[in-house]
Protein backbone atom coordinates (compact mmCIF):
# COMPACT_ATOMS: atom_id res chain seq x y z
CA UNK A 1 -37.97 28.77 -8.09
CA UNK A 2 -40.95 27.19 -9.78
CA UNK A 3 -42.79 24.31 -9.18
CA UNK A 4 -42.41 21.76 -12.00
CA UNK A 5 -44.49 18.64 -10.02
CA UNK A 6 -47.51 18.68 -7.74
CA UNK A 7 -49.93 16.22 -6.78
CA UNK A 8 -51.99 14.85 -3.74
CA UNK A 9 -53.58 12.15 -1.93
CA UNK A 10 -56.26 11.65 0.39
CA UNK A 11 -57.30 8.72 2.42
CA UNK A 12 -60.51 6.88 1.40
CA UNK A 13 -62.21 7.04 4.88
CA UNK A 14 -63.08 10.33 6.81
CA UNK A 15 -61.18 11.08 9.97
CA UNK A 16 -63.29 10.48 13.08
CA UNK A 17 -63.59 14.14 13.62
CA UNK A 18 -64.77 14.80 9.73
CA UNK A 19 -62.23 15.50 6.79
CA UNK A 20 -59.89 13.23 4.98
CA UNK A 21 -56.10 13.64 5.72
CA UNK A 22 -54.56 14.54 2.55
CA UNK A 23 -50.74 14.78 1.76
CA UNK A 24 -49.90 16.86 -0.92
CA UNK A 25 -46.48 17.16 -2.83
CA UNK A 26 -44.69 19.32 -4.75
CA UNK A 27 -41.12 19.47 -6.70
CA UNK A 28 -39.41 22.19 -7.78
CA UNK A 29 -36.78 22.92 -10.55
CA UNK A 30 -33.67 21.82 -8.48
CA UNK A 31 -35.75 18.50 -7.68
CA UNK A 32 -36.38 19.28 -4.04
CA UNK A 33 -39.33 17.32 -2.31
CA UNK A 34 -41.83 19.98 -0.12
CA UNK A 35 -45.05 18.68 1.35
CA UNK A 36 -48.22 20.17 3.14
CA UNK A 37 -50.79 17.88 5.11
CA UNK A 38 -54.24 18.81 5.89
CA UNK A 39 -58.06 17.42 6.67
CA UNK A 40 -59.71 17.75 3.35
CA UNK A 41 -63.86 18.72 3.79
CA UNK A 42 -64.36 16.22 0.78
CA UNK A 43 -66.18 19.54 -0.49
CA UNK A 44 -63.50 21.70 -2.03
CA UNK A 45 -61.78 21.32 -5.05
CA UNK A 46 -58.42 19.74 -4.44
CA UNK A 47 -57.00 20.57 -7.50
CA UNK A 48 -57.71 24.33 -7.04
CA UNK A 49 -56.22 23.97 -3.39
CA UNK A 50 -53.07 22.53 -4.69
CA UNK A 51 -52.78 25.22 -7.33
CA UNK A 52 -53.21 28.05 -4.92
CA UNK A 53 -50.62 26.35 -2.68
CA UNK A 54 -47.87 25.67 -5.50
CA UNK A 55 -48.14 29.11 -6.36
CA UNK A 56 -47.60 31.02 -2.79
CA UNK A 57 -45.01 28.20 -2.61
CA UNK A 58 -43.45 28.96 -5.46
CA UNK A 59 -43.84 32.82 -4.73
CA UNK A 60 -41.90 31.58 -1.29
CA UNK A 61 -38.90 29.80 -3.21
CA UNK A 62 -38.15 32.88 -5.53
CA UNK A 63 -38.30 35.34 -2.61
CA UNK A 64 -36.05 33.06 -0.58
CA UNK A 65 -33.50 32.79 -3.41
CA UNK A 66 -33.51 36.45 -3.90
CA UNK A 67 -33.13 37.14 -0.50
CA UNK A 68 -30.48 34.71 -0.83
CA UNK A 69 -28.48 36.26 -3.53
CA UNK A 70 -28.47 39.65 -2.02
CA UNK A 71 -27.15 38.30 1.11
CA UNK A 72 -30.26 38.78 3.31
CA UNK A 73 -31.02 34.75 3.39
């Protein structure tokens, strides 16, 4: 299943133990809603985070719909 949507958001102030909660979201072709939270250093790139993550996700969705179809799921 592929991911058609992703985006994120982090809060403007740092947690009091360091990092910024972030929320990020993702949609995929049948218009389901999947999320992942985290503390964001505020040193990474976000962007390539949420790329890396809608791809295993997305790697995820078609293995889960395979396993589906064969009757494993």
């Amino acid at each position: 299943m592929a991911i058609v949507s992703s985006s994120y958001v982090s809060d403007a102030h740092a947690q009091s133990g360091g990092g910024f909660l972030t929320t990020e979201s993702f949609t995929d072709g049948n218009g389901n809603l999947y999320t992942n939270t985290y503390l964001w250093d505020g040193l990474a790139s976000r962007d390539d985070l949420l790329a890396a993550r809608a791809a295993a996700l997305s790697v995820r969705l078609a293995d889960e719909e395979a396993n589906a179809m064969i009757g494993q799921g």
